[in-house]
N, C-alpha and C. Protein backbone atom coordinates (compact mmCIF):
# COMPACT_ATOMS: atom_id res chain seq x y z
N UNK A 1 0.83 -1.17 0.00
CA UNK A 1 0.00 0.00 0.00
C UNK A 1 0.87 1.23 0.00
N UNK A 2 0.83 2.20 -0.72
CA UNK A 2 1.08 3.25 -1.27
C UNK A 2 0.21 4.44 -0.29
N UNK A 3 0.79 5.12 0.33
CA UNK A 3 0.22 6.87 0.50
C UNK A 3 -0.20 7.73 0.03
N UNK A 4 -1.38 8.06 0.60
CA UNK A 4 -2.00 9.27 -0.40
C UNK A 4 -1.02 10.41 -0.89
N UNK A 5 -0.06 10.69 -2.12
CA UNK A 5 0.72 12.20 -2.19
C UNK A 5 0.28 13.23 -1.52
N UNK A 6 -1.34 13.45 -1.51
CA UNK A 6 -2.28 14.66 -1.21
C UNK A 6 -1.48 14.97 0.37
N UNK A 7 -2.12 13.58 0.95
CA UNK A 7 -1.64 13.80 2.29
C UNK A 7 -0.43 13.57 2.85
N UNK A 8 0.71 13.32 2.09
CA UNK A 8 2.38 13.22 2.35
C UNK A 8 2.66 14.76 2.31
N UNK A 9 2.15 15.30 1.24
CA UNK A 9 2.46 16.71 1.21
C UNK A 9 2.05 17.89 1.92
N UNK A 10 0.51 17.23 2.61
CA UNK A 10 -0.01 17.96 4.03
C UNK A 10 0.64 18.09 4.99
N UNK A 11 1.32 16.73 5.09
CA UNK A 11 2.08 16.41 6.48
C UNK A 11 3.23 17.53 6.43
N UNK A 12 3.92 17.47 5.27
CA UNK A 12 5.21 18.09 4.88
C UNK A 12 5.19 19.57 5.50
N UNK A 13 3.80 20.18 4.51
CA UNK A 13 3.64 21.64 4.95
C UNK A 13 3.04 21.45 6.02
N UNK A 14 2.49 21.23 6.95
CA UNK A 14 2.58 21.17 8.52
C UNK A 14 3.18 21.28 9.09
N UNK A 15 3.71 20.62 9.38
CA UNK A 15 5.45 20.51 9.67
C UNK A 15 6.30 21.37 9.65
N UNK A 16 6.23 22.00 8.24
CA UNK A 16 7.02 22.81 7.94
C UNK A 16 6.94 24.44 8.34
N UNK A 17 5.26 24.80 8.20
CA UNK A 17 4.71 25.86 8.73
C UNK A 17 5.36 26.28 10.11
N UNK A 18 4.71 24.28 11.22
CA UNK A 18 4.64 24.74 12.60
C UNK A 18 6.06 25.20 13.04
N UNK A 19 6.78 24.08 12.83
CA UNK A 19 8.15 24.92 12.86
C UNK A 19 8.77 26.00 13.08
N UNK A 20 8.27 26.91 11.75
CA UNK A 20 8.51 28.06 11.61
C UNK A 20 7.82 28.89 12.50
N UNK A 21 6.85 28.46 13.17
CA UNK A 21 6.05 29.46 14.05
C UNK A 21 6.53 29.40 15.35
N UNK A 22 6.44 28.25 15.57
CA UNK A 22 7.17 27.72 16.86
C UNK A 22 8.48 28.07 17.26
N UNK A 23 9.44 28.46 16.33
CA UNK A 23 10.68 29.16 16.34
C UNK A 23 10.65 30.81 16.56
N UNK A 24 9.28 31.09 16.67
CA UNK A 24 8.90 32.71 16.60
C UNK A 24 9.00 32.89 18.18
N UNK A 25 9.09 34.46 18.27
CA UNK A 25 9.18 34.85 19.80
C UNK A 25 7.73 35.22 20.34
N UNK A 26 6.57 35.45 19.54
CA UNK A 26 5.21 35.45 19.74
C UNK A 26 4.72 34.19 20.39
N UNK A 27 4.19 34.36 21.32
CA UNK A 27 3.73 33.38 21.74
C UNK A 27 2.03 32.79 20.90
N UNK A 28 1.50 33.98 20.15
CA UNK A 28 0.24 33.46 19.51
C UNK A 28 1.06 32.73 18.36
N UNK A 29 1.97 33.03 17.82
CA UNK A 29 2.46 32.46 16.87
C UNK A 29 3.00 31.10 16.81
N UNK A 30 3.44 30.84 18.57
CA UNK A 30 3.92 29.39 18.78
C UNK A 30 2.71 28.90 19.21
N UNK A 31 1.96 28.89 19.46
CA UNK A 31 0.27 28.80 19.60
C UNK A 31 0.27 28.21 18.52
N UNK A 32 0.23 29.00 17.23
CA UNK A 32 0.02 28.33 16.44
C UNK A 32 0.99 27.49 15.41
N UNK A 33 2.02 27.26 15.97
CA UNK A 33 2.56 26.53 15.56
C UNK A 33 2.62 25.33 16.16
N UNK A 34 2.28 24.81 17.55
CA UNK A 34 1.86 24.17 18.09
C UNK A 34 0.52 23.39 17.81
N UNK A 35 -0.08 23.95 17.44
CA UNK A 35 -1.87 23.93 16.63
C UNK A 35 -1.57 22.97 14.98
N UNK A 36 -0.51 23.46 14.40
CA UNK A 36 0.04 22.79 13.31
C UNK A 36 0.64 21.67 13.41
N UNK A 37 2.22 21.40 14.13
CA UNK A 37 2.17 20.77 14.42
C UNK A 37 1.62 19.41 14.84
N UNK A 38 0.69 19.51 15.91
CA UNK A 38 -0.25 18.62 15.89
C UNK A 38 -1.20 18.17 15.13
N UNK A 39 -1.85 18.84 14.53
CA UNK A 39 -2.42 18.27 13.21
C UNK A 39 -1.98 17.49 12.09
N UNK A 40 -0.38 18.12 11.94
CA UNK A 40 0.51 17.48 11.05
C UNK A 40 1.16 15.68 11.26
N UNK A 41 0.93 15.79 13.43
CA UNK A 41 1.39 14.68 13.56
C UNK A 41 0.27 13.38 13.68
N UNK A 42 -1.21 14.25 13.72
CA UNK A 42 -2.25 13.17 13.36
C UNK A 42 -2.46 13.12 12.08
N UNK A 43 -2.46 13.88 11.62
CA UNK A 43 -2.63 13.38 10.07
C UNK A 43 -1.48 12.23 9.60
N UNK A 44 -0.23 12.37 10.07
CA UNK A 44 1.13 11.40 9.81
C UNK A 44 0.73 10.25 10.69
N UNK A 45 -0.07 10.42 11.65
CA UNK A 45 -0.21 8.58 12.80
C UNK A 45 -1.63 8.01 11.42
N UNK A 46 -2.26 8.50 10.89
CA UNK A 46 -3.57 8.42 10.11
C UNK A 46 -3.00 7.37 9.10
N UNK A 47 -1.95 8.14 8.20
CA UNK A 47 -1.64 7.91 7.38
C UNK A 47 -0.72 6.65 7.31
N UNK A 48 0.30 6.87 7.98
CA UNK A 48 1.14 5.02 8.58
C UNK A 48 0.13 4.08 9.06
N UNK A 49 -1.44 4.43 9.87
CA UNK A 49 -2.34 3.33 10.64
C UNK A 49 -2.27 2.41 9.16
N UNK A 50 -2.01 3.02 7.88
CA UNK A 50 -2.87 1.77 6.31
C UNK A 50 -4.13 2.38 6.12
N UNK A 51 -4.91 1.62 5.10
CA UNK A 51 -5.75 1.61 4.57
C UNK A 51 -6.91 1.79 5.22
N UNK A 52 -8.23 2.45 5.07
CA UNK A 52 -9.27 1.99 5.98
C UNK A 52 -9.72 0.78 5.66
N UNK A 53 -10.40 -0.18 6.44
CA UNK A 53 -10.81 -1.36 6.62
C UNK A 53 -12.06 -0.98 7.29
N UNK A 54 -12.56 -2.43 7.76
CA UNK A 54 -14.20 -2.44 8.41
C UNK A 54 -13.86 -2.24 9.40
N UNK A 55 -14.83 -1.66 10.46
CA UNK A 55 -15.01 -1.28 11.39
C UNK A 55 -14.66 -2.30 12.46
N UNK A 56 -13.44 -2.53 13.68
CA UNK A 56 -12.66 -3.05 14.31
C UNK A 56 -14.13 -3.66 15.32
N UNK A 57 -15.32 -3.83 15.28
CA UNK A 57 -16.30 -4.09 16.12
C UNK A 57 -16.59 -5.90 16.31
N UNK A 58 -16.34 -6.47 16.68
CA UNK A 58 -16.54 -7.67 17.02
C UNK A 58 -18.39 -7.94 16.80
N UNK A 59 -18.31 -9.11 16.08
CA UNK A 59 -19.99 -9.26 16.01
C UNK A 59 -20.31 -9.46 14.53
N UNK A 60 -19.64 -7.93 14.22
CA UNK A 60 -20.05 -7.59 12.54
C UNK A 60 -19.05 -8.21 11.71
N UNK A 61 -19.49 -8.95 10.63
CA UNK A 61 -18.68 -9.78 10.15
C UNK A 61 -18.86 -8.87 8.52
N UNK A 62 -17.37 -8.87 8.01
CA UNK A 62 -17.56 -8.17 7.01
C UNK A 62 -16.55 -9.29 5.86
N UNK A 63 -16.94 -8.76 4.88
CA UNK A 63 -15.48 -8.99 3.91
C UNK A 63 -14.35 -8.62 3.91
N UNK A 64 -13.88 -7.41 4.42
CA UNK A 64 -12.92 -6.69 4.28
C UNK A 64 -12.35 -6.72 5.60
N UNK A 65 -10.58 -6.91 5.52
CA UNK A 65 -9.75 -6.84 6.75
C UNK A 65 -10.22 -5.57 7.79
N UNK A 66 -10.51 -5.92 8.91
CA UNK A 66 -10.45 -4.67 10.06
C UNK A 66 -9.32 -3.60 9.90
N UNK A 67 -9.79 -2.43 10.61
CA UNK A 67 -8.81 -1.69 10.85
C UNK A 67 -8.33 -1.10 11.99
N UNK A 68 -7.16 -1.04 12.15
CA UNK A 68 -6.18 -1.19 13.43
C UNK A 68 -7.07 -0.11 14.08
N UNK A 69 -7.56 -0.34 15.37
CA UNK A 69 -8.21 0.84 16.00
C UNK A 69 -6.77 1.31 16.72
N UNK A 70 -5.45 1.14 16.99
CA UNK A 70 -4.64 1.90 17.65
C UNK A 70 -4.24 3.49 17.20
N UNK A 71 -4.34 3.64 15.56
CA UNK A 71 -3.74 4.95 15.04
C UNK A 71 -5.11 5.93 15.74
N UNK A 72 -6.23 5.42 15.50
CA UNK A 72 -7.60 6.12 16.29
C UNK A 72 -6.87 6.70 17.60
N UNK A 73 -6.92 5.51 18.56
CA UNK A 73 -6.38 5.78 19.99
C UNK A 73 -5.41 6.79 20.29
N UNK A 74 -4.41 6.77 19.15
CA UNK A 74 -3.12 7.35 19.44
C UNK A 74 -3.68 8.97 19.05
N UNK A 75 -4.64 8.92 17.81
CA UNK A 75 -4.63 10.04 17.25
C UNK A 75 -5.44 11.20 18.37
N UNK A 76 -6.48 10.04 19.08
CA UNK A 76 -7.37 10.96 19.93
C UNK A 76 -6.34 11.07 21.24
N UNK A 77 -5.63 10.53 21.94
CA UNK A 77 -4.70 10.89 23.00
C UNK A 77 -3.90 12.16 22.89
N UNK A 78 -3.61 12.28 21.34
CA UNK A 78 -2.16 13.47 20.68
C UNK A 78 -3.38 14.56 20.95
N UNK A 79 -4.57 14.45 20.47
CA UNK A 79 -5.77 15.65 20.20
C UNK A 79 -5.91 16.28 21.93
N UNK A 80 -5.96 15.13 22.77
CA UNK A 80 -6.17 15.90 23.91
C UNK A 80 -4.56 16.35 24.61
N UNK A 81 -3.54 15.93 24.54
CA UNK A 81 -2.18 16.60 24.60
C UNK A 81 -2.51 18.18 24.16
N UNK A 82 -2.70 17.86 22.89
CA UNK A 82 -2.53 19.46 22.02
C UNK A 82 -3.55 20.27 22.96
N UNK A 83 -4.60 19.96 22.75
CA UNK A 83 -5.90 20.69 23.82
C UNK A 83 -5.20 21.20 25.12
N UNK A 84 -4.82 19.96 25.43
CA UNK A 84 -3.80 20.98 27.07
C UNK A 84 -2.84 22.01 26.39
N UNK A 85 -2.15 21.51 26.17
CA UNK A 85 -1.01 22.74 25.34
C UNK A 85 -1.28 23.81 25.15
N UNK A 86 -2.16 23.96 24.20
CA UNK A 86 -3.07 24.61 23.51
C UNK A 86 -3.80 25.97 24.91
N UNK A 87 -4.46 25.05 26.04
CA UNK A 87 -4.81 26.17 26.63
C UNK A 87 -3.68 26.56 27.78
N UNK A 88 -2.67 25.86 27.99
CA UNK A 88 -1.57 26.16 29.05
C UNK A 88 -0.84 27.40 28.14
N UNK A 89 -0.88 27.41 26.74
CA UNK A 89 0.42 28.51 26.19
C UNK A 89 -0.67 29.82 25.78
N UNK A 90 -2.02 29.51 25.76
CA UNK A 90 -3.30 30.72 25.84
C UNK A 90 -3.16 31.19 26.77
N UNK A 91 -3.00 30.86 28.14
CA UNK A 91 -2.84 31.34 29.36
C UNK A 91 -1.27 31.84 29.91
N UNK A 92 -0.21 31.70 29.17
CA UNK A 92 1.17 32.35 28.93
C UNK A 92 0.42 33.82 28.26
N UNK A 93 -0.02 33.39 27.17
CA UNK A 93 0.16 34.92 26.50
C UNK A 93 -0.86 35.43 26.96
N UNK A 94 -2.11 35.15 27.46
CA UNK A 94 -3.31 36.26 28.12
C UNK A 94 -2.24 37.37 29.13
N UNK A 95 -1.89 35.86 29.88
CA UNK A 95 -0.84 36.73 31.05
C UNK A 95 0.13 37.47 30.83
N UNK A 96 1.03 37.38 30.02
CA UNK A 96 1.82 38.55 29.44
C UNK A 96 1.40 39.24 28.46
N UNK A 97 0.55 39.49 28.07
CA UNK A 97 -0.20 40.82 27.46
C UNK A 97 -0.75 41.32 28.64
N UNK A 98 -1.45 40.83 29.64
CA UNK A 98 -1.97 41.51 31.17
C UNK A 98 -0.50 42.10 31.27
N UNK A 99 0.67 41.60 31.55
CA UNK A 99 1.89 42.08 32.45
C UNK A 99 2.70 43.23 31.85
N UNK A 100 2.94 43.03 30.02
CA UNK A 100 3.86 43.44 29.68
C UNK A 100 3.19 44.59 28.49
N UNK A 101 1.70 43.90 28.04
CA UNK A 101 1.26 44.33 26.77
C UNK A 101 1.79 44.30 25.32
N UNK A 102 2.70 43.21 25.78
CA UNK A 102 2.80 42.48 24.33
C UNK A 102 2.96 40.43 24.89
N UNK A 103 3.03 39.47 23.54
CA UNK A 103 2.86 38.35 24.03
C UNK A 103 4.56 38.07 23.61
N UNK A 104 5.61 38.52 23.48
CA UNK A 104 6.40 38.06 23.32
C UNK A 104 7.63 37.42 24.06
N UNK A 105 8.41 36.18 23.73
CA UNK A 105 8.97 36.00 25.09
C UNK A 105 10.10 36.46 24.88
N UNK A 106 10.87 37.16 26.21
CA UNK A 106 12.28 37.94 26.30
C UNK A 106 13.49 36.92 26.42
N UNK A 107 14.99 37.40 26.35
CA UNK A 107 15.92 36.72 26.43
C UNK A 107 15.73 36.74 27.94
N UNK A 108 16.46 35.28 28.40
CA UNK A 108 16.80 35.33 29.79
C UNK A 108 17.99 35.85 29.98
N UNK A 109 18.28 36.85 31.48
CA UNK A 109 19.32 37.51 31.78
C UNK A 109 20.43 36.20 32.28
N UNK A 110 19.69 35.28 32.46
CA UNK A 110 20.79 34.25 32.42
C UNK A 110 22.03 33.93 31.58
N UNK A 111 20.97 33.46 30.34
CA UNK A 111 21.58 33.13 29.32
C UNK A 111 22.34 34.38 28.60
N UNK A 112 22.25 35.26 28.67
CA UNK A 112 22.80 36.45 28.21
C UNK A 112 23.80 36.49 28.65
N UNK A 113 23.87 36.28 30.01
CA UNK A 113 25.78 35.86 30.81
C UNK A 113 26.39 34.91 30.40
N UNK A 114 25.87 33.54 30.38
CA UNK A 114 26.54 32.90 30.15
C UNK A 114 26.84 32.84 28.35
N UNK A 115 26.43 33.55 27.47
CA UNK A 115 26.54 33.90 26.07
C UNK A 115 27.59 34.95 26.62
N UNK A 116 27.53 35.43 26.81
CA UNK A 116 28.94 36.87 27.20
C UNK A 116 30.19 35.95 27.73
N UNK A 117 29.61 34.86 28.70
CA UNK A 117 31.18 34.39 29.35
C UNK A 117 31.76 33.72 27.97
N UNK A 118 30.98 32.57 27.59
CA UNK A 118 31.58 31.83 26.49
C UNK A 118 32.02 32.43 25.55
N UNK A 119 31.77 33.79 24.61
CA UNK A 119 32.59 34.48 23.91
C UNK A 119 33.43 34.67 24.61
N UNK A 120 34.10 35.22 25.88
CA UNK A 120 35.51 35.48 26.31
C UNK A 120 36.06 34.13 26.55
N UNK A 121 35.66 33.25 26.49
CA UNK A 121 36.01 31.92 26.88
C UNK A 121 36.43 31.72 28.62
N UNK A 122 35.48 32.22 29.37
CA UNK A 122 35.54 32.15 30.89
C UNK A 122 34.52 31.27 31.64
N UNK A 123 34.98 30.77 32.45
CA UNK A 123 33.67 29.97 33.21
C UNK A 123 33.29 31.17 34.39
N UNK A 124 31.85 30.44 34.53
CA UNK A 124 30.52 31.19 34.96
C UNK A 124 31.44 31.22 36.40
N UNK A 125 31.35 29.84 37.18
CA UNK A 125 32.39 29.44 38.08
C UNK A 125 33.04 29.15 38.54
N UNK A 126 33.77 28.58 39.31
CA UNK A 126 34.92 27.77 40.11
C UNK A 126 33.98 25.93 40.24
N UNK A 127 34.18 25.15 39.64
CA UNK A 127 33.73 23.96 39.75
C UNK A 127 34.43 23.35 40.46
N UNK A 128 34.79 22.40 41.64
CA UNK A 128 35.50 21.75 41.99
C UNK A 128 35.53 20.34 41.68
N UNK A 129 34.21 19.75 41.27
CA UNK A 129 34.34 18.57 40.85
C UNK A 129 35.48 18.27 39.13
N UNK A 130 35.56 19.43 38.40
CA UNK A 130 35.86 19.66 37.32
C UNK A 130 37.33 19.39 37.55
N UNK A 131 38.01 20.06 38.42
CA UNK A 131 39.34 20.82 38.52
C UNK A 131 39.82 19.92 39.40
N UNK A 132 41.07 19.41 38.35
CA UNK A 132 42.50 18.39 38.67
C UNK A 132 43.30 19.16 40.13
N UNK A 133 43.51 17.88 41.05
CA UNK A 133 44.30 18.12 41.52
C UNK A 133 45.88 17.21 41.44
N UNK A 134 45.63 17.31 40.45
CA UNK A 134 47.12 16.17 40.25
C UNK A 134 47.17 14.75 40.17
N UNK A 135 46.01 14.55 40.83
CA UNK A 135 45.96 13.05 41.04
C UNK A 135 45.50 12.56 39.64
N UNK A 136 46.24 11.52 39.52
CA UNK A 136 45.56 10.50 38.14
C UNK A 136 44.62 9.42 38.66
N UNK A 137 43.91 9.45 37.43
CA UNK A 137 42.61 8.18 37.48
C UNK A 137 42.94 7.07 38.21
N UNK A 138 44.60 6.71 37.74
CA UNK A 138 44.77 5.04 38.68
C UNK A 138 44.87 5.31 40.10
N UNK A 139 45.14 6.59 40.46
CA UNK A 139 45.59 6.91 41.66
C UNK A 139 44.11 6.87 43.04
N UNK A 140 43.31 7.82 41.98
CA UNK A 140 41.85 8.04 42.37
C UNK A 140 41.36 6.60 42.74
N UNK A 141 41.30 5.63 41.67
CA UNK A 141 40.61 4.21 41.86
C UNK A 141 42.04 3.38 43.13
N UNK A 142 43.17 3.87 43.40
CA UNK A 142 43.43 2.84 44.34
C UNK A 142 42.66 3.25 45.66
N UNK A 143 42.65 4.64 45.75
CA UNK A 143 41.93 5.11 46.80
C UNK A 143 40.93 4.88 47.53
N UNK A 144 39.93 4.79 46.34
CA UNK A 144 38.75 4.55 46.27
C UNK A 144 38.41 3.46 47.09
N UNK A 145 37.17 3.30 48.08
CA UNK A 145 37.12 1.88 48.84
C UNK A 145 35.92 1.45 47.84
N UNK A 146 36.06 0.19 47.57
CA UNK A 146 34.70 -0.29 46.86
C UNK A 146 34.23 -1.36 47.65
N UNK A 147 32.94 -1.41 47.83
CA UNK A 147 31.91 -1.92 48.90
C UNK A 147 32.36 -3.71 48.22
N UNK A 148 32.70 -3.94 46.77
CA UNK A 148 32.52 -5.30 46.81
C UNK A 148 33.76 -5.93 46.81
N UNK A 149 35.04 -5.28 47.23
CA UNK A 149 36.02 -6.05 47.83
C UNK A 149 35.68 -6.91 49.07
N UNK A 150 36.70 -7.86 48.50
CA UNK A 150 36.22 -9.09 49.43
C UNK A 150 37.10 -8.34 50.83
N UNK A 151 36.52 -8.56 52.18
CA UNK A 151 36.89 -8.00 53.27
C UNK A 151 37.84 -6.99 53.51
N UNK A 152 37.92 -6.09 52.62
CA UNK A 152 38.80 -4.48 52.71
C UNK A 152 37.91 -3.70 52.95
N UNK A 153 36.11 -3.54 52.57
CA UNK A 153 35.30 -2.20 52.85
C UNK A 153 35.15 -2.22 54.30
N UNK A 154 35.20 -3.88 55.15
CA UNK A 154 34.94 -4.05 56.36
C UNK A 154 35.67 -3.90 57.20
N UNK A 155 37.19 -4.39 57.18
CA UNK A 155 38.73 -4.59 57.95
C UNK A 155 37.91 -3.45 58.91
N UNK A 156 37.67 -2.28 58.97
CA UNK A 156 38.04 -1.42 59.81
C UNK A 156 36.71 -1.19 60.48
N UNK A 157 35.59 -1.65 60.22
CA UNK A 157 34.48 -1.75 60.82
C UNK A 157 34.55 -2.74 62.33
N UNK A 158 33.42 -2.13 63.14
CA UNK A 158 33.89 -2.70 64.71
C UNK A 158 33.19 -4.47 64.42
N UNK A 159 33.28 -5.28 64.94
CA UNK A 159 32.58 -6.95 65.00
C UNK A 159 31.50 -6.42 65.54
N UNK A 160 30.93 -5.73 66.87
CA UNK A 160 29.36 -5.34 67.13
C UNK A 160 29.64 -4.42 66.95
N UNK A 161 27.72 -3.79 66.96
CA UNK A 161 27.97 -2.47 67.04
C UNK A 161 27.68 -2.25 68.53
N UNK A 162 27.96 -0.75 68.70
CA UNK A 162 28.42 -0.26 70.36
C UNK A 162 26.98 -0.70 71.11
N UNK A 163 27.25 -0.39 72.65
CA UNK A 163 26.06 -0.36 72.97
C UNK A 163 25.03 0.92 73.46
N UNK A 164 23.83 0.75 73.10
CA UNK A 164 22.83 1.83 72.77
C UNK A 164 23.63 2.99 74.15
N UNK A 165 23.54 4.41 74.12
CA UNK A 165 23.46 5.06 75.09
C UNK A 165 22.67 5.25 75.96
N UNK A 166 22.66 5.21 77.23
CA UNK A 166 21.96 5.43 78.28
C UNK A 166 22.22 6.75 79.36
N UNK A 167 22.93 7.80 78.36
CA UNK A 167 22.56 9.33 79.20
C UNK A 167 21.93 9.79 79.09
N UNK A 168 20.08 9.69 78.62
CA UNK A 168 19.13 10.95 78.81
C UNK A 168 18.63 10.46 80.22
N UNK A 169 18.05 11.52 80.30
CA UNK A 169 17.21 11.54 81.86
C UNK A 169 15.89 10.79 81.87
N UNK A 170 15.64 10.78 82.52
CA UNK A 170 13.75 10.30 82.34
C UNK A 170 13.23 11.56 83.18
N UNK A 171 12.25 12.31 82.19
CA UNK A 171 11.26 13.34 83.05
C UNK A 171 10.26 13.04 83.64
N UNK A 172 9.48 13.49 84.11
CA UNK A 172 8.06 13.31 84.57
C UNK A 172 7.42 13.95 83.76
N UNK A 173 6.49 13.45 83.18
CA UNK A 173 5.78 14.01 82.10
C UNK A 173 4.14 14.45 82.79
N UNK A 174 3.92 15.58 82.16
CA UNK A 174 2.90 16.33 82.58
C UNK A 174 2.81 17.49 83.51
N UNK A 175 4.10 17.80 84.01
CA UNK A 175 4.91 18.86 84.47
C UNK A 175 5.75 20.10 83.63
């Protein structure tokens, strides 16, 4: 079985649209590129499910092979994804048009530093896990105690353990 062109080339420009919107700093615009997107990716689960066939209903006996009710399932699960999406990034931009009076999203002052450090080629900080102290790897692993040596993680562990302490007081309670 062969694919409809019509709808290979739907998928394509879907795709291709949402993309482009979704890469925008508007948030109605990633709205709707989000909106595309998803359409693009049910129409593409539609199109791989095959052919239509008879109705997947037990009982009804037809001539013709059934058809996979999973691309259905999958397609209506993606529909209610998008639906959330859909009103979680409506409620981004209501709210920043309330805050800012526009829907667009800003650079983070984060990332703006750390884009400034990496052109000078500087770190943000002092890492210590990062930074050699001389020691080499073989040196590190003799060090190292590993729990499944045979009786070296223990050698230095006591045979019992101590016994419980007995310096608190006993109060009278309700005083």
């Amino acid at each position: 079985m062969s694919p409809n062109i019509v709808f290979v080339v739907t998928i394509g420009v879907l795709f291709t649209v949402g993309v482009y919107l979704v890469l925008e700093r508007s948030l109605t615009r990633i709205l709707l590129g989000i909106v595309l997107l998803g359409n693009g990716t049910n129409l593409l689960i539609l199109v791989a499910g095959g052919a239509a066939g008879a109705p997947p209903i037990i009982g009804v006996a037809s001539d013709r092979p059934m058809s996979d009710p999973l691309p259905q399932a999958l397609i209506l699960t993606a529909i209610v994804i998008t639906l959330g999406l859909t009103a979680f990034l409506l409620a981004m931009a209501y709210r920043s048009w309330q805050l800012h009076r526009h829907d667009e999203v800003q650079d983070d002052v984060e990332d703006r530093r750390i884009v400034r450090l990496a052109a000078r080629d500087e770190r943000a900080f002092e890492d210590a896990d990062t930074e050699s102290d001389g020691e080499t790897l073989d040196e590190e692993a003799a060090t190292a105690r590993d729990e499944m040596d045979e009786g070296g993680a223990f050698d230095d562990a006591p045979s019992e353990p101590p016994p419980p302490r007995t310096d608190h007081t006993h109060r009278e309670e309700g005083r």
